[in-house]
C-alpha atoms as a PDB file:
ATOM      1  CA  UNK A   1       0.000   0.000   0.000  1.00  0.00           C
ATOM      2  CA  UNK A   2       3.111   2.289   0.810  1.00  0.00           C
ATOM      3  CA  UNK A   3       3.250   2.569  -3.585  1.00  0.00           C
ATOM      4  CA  UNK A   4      -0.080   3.987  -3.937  1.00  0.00           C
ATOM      5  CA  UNK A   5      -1.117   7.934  -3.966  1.00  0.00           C
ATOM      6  CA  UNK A   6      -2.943   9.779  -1.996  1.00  0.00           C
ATOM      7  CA  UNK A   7      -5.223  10.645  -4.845  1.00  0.00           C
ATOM      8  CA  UNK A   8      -5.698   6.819  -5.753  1.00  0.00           C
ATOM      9  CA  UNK A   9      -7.031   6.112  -2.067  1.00  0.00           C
ATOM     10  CA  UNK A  10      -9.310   9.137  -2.468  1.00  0.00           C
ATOM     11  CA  UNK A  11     -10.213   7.734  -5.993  1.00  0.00           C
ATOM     12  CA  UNK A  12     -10.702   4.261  -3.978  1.00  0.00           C
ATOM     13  CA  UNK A  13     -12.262   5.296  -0.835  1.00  0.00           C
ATOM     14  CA  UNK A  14     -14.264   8.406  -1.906  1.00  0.00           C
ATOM     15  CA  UNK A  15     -17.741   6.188  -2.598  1.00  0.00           C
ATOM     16  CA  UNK A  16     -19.992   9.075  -3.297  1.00  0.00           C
ATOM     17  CA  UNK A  17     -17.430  10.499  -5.625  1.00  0.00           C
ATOM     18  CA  UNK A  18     -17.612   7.374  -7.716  1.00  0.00           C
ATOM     19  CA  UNK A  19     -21.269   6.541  -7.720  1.00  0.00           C
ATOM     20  CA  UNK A  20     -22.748   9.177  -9.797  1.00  0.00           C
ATOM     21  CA  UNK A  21     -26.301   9.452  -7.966  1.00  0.00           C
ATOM     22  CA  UNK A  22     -25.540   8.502  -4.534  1.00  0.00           C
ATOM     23  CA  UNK A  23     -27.114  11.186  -3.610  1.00  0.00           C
ATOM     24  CA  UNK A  24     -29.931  10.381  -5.062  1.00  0.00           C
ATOM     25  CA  UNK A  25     -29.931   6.931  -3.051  1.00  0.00           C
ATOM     26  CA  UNK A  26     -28.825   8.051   0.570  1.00  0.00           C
ATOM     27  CA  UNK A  27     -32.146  10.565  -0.279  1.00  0.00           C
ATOM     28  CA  UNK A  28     -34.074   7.425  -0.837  1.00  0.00           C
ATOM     29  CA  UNK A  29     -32.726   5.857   2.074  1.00  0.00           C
ATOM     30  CA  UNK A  30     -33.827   8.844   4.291  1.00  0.00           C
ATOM     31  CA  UNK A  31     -37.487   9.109   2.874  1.00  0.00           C
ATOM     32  CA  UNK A  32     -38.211   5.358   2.477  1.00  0.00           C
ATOM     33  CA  UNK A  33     -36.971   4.957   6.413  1.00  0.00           C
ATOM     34  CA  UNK A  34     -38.946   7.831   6.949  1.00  0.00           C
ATOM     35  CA  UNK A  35     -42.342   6.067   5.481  1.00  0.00           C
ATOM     36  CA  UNK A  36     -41.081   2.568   7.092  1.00  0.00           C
ATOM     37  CA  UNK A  37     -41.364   4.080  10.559  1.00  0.00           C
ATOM     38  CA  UNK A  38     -44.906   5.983   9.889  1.00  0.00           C
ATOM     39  CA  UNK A  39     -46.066   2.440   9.019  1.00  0.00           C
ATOM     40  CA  UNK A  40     -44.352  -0.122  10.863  1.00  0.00           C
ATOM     41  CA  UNK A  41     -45.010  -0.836  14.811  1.00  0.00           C
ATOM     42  CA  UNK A  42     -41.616   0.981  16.231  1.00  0.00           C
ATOM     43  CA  UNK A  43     -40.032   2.322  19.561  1.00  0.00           C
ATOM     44  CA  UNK A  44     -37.821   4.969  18.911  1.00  0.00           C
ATOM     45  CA  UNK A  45     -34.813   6.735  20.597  1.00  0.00           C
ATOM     46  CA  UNK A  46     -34.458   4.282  23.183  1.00  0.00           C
ATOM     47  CA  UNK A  47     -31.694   5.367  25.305  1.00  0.00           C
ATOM     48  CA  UNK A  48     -28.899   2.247  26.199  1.00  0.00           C
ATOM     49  CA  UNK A  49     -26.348   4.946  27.618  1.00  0.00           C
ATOM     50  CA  UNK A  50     -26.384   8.778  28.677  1.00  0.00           C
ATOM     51  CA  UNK A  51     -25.043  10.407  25.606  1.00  0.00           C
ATOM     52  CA  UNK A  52     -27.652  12.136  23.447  1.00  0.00           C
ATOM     53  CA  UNK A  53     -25.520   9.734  20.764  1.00  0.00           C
ATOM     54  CA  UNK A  54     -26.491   6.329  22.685  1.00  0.00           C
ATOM     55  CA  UNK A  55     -29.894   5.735  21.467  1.00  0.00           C
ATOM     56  CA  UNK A  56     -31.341   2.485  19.722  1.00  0.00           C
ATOM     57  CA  UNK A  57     -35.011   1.899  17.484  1.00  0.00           C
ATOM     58  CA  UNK A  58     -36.434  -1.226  17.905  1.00  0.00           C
ATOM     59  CA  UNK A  59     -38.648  -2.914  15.157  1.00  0.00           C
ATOM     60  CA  UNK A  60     -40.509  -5.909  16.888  1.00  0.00           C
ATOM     61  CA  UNK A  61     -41.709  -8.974  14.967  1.00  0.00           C
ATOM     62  CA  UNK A  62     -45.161 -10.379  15.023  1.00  0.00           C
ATOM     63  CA  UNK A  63     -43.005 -13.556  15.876  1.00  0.00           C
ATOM     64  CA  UNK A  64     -42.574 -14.589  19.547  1.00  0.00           C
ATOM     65  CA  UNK A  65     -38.879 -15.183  20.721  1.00  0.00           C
ATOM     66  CA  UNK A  66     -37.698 -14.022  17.544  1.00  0.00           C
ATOM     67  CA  UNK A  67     -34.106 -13.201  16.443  1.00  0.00           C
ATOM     68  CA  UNK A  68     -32.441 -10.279  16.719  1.00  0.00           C
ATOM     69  CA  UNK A  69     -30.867  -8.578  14.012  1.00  0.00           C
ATOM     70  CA  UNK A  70     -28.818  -5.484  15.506  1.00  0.00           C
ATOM     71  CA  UNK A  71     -27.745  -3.014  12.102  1.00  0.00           C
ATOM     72  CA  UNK A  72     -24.543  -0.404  11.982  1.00  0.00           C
ATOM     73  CA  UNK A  73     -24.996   2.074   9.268  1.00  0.00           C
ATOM     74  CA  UNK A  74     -21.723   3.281   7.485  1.00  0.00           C
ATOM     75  CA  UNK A  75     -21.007   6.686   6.595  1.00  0.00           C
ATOM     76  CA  UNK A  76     -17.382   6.647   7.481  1.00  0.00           C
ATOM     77  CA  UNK A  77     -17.424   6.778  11.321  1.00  0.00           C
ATOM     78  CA  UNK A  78     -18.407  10.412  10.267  1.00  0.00           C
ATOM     79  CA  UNK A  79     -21.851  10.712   9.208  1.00  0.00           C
ATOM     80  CA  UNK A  80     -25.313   9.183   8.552  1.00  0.00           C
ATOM     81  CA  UNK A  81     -27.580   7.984  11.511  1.00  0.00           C
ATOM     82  CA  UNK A  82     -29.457   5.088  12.590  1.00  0.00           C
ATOM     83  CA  UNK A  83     -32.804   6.853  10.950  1.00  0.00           C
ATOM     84  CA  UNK A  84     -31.374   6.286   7.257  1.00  0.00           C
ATOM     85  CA  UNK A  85     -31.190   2.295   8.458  1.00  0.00           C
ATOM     86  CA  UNK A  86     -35.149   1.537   8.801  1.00  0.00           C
ATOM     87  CA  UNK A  87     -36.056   0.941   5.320  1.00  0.00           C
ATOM     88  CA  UNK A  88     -33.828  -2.287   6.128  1.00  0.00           C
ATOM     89  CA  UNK A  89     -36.559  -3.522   8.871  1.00  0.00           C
ATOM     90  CA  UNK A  90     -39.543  -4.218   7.195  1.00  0.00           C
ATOM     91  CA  UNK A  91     -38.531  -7.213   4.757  1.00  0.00           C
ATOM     92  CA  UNK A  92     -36.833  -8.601   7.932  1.00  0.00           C
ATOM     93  CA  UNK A  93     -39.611  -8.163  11.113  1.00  0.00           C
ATOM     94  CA  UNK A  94     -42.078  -9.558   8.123  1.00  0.00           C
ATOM     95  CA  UNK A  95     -39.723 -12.826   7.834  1.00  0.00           C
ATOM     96  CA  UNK A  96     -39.981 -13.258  11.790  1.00  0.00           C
ATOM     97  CA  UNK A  97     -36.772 -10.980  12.928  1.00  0.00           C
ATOM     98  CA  UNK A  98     -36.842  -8.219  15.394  1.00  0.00           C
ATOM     99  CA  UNK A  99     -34.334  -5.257  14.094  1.00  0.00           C
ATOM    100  CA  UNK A 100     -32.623  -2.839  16.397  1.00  0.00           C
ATOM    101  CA  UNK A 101     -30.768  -0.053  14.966  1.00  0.00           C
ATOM    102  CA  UNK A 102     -28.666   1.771  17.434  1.00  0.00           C
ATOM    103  CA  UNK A 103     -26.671   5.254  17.170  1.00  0.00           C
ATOM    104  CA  UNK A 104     -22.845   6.002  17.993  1.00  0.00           C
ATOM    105  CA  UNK A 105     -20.918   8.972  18.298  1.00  0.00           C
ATOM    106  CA  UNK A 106     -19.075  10.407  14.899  1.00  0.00           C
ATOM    107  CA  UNK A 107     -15.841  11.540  14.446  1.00  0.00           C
ATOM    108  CA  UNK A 108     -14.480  14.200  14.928  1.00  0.00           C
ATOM    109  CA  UNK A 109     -16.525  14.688  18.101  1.00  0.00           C
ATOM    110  CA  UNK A 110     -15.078  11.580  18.829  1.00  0.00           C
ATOM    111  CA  UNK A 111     -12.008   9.303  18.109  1.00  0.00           C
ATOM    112  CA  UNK A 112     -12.613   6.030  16.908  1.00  0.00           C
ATOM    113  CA  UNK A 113     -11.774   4.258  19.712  1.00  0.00           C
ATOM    114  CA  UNK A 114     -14.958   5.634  21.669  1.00  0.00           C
ATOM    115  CA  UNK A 115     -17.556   4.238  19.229  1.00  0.00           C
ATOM    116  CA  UNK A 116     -17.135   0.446  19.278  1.00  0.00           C
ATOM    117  CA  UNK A 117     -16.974   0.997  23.532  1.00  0.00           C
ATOM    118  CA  UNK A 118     -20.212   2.821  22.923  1.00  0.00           C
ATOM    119  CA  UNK A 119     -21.806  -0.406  20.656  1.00  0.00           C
ATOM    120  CA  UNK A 120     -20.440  -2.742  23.494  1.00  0.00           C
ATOM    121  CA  UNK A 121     -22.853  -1.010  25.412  1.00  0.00           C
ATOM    122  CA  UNK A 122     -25.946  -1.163  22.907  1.00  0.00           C
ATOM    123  CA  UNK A 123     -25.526  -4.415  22.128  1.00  0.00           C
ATOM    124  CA  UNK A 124     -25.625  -5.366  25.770  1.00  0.00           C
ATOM    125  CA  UNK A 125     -29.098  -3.600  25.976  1.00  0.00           C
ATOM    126  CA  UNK A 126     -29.764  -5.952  23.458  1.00  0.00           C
ATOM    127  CA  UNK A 127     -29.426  -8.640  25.028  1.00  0.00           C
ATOM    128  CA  UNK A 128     -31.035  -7.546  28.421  1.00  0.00           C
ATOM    129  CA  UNK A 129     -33.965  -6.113  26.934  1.00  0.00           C
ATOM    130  CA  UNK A 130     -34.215  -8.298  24.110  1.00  0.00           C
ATOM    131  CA  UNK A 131     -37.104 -10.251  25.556  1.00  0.00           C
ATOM    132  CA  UNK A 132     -39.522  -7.599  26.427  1.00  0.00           C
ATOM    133  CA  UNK A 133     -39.917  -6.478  22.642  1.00  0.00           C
ATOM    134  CA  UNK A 134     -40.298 -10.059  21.573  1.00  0.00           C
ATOM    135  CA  UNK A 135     -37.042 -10.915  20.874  1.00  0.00           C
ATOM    136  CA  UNK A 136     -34.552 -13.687  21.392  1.00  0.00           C
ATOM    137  CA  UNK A 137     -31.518 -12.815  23.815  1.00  0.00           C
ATOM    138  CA  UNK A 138     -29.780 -15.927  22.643  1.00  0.00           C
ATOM    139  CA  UNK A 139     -30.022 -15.579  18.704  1.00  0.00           C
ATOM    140  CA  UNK A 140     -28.703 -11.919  18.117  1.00  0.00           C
ATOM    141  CA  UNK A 141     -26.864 -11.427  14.425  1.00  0.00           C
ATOM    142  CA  UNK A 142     -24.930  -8.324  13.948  1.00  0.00           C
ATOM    143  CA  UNK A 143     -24.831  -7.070  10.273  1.00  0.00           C
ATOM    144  CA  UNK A 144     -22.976  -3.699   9.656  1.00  0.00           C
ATOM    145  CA  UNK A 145     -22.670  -2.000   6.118  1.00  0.00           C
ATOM    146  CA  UNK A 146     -18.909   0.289   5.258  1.00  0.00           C
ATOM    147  CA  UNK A 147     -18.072   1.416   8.583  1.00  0.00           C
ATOM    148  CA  UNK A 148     -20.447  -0.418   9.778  1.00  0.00           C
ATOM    149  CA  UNK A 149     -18.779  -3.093   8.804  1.00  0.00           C
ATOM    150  CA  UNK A 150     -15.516  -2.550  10.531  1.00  0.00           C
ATOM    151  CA  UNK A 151     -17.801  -1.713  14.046  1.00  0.00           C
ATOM    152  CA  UNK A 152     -19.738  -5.570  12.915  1.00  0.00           C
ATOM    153  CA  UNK A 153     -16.350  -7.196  13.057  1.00  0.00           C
ATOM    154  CA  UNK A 154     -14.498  -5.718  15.979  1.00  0.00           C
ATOM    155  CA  UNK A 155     -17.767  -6.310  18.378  1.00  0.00           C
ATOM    156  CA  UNK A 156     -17.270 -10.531  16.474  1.00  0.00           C
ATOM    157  CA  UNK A 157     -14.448 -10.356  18.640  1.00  0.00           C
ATOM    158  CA  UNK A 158     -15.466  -8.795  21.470  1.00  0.00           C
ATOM    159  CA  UNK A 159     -14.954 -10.492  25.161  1.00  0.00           C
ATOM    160  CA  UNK A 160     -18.213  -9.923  26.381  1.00  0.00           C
ATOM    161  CA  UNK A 161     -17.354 -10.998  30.281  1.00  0.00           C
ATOM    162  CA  UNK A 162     -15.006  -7.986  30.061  1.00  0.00           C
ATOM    163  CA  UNK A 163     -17.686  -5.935  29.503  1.00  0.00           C
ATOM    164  CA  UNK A 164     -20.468  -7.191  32.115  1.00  0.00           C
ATOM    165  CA  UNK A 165     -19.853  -9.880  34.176  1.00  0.00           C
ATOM    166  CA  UNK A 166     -24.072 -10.816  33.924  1.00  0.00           C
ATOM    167  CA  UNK A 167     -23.139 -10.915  29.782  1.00  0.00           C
ATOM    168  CA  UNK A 168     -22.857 -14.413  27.966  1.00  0.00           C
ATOM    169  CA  UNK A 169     -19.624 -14.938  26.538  1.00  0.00           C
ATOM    170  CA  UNK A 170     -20.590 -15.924  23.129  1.00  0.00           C
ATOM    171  CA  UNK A 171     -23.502 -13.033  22.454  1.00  0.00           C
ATOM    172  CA  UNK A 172     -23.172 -12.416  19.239  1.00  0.00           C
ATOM    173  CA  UNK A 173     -24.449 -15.339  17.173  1.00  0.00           C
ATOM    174  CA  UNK A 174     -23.225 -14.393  13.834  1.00  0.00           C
ATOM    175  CA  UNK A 175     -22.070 -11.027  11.929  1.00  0.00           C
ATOM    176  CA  UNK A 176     -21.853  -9.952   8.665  1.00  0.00           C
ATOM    177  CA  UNK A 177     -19.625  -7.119   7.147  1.00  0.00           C
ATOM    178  CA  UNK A 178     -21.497  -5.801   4.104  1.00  0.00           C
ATOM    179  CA  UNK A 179     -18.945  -3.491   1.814  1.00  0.00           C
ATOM    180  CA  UNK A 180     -16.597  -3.403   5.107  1.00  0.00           C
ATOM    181  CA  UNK A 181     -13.310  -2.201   5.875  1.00  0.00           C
ATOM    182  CA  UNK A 182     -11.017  -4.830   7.998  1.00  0.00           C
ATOM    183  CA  UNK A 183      -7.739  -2.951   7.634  1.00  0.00           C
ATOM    184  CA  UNK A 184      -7.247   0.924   8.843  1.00  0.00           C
ATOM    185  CA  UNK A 185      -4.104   1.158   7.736  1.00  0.00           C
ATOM    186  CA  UNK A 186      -5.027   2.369   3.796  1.00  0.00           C
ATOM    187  CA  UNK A 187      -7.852   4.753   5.383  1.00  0.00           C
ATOM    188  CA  UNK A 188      -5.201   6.231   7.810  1.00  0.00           C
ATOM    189  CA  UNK A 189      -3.310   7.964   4.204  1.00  0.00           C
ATOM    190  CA  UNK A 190      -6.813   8.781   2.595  1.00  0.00           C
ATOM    191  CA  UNK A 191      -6.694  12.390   2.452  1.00  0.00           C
ATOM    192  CA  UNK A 192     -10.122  12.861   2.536  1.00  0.00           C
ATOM    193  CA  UNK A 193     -10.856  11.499   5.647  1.00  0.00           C
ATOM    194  CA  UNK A 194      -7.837  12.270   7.482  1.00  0.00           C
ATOM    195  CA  UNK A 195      -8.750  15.140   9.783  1.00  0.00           C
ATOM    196  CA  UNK A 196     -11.805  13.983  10.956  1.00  0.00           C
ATOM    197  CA  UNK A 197     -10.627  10.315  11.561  1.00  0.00           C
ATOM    198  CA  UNK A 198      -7.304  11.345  13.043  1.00  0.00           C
ATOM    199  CA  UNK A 199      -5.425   8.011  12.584  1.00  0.00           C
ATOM    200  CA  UNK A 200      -2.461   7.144  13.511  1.00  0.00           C
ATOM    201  CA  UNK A 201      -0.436   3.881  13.733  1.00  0.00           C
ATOM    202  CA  UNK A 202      -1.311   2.756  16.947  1.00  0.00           C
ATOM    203  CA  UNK A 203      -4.601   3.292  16.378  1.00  0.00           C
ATOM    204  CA  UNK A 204      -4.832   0.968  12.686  1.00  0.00           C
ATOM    205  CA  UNK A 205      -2.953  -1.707  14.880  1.00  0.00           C
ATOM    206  CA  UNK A 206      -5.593  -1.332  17.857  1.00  0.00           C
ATOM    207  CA  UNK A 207      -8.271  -0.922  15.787  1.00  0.00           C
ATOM    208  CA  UNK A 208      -8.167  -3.037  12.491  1.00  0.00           C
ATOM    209  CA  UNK A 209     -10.185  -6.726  12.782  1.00  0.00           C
ATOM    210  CA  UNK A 210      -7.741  -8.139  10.415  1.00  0.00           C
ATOM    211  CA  UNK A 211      -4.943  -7.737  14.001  1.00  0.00           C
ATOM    212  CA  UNK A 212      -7.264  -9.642  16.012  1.00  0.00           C
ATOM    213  CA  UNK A 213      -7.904 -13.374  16.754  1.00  0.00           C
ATOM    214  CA  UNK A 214     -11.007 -14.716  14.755  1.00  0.00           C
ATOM    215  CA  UNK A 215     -14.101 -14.774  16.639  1.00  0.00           C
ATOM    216  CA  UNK A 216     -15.778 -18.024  17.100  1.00  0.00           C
ATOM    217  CA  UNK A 217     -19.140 -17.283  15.799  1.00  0.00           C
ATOM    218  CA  UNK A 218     -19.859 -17.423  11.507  1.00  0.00           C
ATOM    219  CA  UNK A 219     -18.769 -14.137  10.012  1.00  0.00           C
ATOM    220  CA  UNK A 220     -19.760 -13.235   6.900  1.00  0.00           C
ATOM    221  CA  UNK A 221     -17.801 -10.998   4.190  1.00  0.00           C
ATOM    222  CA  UNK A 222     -20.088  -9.380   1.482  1.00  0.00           C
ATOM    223  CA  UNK A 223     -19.148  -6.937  -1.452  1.00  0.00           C
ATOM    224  CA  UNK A 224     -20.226  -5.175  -4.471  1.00  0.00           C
ATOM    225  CA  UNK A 225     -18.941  -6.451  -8.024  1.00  0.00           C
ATOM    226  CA  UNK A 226     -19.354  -2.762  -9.161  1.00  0.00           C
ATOM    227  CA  UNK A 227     -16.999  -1.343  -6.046  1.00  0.00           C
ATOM    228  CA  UNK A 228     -13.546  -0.563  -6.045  1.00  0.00           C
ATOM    229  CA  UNK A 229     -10.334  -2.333  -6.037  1.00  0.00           C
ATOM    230  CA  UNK A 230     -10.141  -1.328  -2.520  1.00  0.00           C
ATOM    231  CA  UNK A 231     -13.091  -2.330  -1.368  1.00  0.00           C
ATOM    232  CA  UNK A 232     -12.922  -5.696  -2.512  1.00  0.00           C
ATOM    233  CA  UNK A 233      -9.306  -6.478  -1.285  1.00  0.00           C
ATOM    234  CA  UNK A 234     -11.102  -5.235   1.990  1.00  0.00           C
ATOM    235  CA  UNK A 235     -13.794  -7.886   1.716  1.00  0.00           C
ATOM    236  CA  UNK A 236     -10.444 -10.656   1.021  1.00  0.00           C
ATOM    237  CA  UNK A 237      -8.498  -9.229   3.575  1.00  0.00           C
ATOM    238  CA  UNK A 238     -10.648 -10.597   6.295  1.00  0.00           C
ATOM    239  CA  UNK A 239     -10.837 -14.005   5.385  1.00  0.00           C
ATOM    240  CA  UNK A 240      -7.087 -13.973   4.578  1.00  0.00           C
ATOM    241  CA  UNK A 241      -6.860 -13.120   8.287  1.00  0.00           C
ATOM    242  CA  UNK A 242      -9.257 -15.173  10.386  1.00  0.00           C
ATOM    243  CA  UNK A 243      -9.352 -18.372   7.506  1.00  0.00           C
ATOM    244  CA  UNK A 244     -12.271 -20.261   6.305  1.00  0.00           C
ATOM    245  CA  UNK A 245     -13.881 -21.645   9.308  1.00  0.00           C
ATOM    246  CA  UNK A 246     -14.286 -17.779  10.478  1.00  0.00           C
ATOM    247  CA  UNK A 247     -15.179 -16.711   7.492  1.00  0.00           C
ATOM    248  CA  UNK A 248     -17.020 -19.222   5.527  1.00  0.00           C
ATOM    249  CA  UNK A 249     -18.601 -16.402   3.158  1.00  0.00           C
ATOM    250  CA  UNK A 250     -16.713 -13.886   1.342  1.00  0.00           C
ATOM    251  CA  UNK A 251     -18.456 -13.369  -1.739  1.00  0.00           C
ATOM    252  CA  UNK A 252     -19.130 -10.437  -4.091  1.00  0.00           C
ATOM    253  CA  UNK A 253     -22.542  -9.414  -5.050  1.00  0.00           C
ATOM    254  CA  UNK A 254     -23.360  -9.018  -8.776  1.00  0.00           C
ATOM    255  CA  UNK A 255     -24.965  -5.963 -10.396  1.00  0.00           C
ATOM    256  CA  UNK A 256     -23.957  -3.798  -6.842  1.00  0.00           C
ATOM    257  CA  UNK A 257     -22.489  -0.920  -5.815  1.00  0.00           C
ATOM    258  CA  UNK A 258     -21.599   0.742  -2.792  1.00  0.00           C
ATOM    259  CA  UNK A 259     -24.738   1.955  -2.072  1.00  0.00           C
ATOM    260  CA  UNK A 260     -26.895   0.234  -3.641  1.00  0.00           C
ATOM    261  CA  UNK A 261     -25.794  -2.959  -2.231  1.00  0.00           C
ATOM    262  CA  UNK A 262     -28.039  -2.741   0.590  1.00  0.00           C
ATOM    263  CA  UNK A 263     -30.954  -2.399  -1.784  1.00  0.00           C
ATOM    264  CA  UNK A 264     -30.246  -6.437  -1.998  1.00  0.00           C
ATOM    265  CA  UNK A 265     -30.130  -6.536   1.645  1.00  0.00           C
ATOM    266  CA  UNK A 266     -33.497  -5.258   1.850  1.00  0.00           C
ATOM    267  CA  UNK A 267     -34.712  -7.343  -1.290  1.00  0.00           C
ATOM    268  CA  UNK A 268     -36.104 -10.584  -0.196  1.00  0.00           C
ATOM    269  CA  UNK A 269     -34.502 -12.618  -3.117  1.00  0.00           C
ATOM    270  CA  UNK A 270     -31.241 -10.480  -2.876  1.00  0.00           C
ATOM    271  CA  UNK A 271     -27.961 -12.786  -2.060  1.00  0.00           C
ATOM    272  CA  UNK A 272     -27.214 -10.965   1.286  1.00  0.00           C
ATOM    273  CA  UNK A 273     -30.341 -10.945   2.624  1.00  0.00           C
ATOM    274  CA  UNK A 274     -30.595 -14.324   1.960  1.00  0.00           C
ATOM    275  CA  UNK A 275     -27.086 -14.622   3.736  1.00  0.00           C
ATOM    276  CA  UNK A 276     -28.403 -12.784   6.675  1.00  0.00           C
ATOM    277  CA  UNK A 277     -31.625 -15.109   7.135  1.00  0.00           C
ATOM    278  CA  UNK A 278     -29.187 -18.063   7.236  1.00  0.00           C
ATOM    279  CA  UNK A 279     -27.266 -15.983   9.906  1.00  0.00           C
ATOM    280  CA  UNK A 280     -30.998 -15.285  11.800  1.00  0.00           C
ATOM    281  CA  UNK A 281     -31.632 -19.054  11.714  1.00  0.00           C
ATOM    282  CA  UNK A 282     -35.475 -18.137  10.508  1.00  0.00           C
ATOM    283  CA  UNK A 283     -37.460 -21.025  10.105  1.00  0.00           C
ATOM    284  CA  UNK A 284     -37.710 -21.112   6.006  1.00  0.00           C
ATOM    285  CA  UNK A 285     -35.282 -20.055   3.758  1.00  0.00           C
ATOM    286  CA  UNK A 286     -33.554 -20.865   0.481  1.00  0.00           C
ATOM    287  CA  UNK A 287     -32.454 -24.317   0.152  1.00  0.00           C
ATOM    288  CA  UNK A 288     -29.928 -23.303  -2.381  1.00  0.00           C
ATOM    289  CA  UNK A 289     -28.319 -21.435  -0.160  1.00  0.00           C
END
């Protein structure tokens, strides 16, 4: 990576600079999750720690003990919000899966070590309050899209006893990085994203999956066919570090972008989603998966 520019990792990294209208599409995120929430049964806001930042919505399925699928939007540790997430719910509480979609902190209010402590913490209201919306403590799948994806894989290896002794050790059940980034060491020489990120070398060794031990739980790797170079070495990278038995899915999804890739999340017949329903453990799916 030391060979490459700085204006080839802004070329590479920059993902609404290459897709022409994804402006168009994080607008159609926003007013579709706007609609899903007018429509679907919702609690909203939901506070799992005292920052105005630590707040959760919860998307209940008609299903009793049903999974749990928590989702981290992307936006570069920088931007976006839980509310551009819910058009993701519906297809999902409809196929017997409660959805919580929490908030975290952005950078540069923050550095990046503060938001994965902060998703420790949601994701252990998760699994204490779980049950009172419906859900399942004990089947909760983590699914995190671009920086999402990063947060997805760090919590995989997360030692949850650490974090509350009252806590099962193995809470996550599965995770899948959609359009992730496993290694922080590229990002840290991105120019565009360099002084709100504030990277430094310590920080892409403390902070990159691709340094830590694989989790035990199934982790999934998912990527565009239509993203960059980057991008997809990304998706590689993280099977190259935690091997097959981690990581028995790294796959690249046809016809998809950066963006638009969670448009096949949300689309029951879409690869990923279908990916993520074997994650949930729901009661019918694909047999060719």
């Amino acid at each position: 990576m030391s060979s490459r520019s700085p204006a080839w990792l802004d070329a590479q990294y920059n993902n609404r600079a290459r897709v022409s209208d994804s402006a168009v599409l994080l607008e159609r995120w926003a007013s579709t999750s706007r609609f899903v929430r007018e429509q679907m049964a919702c609690s909203l806001d939901l506070a799992y720690g005292a920052a105005p930042s630590e707040r959760l919505d919860v998307f209940p399925s008609d299903v009793s003990q049903a999974p749990v699928l928590v989702i981290l939007h992307g936006g570069w540790w920088r931007a976006l919000d839980k509310s551009d997430m819910s058009f993701l719910a519906s297809a999902f509480t409809e196929e017997g899966a409660m959805v919580v979609i929490p908030n975290y902190a952005l950078c540069p209010e923050v550095s990046m070590d503060r938001i994965p402590l902060q998703l420790t913490q949601a994701l252990a209201w998760v699994w204490r309050h779980a049950a009172d919306y419906g859900g399942d403590p004990n089947r909760i799948v983590l699914i995190g899209h671009s920086a999402g994806g990063h947060l997805a894989a760090m919590l995989s290896c997360c030692d949850w006893k650490a974090v509350a002794c009252d806590l099962p050790r193995h809470l996550i059940k599965g995770a899948m990085s959609v359009s992730g980034v496993h290694d922080l060491e590229p990002i840290r020489k991105t120019p565009f994203l360099q002084a709100d990120l504030r990277l430094d070398a310590a920080a892409v060794r403390r902070l990159s999956p691709v340094h830590f031990p694989a989790p035990e739980a199934p982790f999934y790797a998912v990527v565009g066919a239509d993203e960059s170079a980057e991008f997809k070495r990304q998706n590689r990278l993280i099977r190259q570090a935690w091997g097959a038995r981690a990581v028995p899915v790294c796959e690249e999804i046809a016809g998809c972008n950066h963006f638009d890739i969670l448009h096949d999340l949300a689309d029951p017949a879409g690869r990923s989603h279908l990916l993520a329903r074997r994650l949930l453990d729901l009661r019918w799916y694909s047999p060719l998966l």
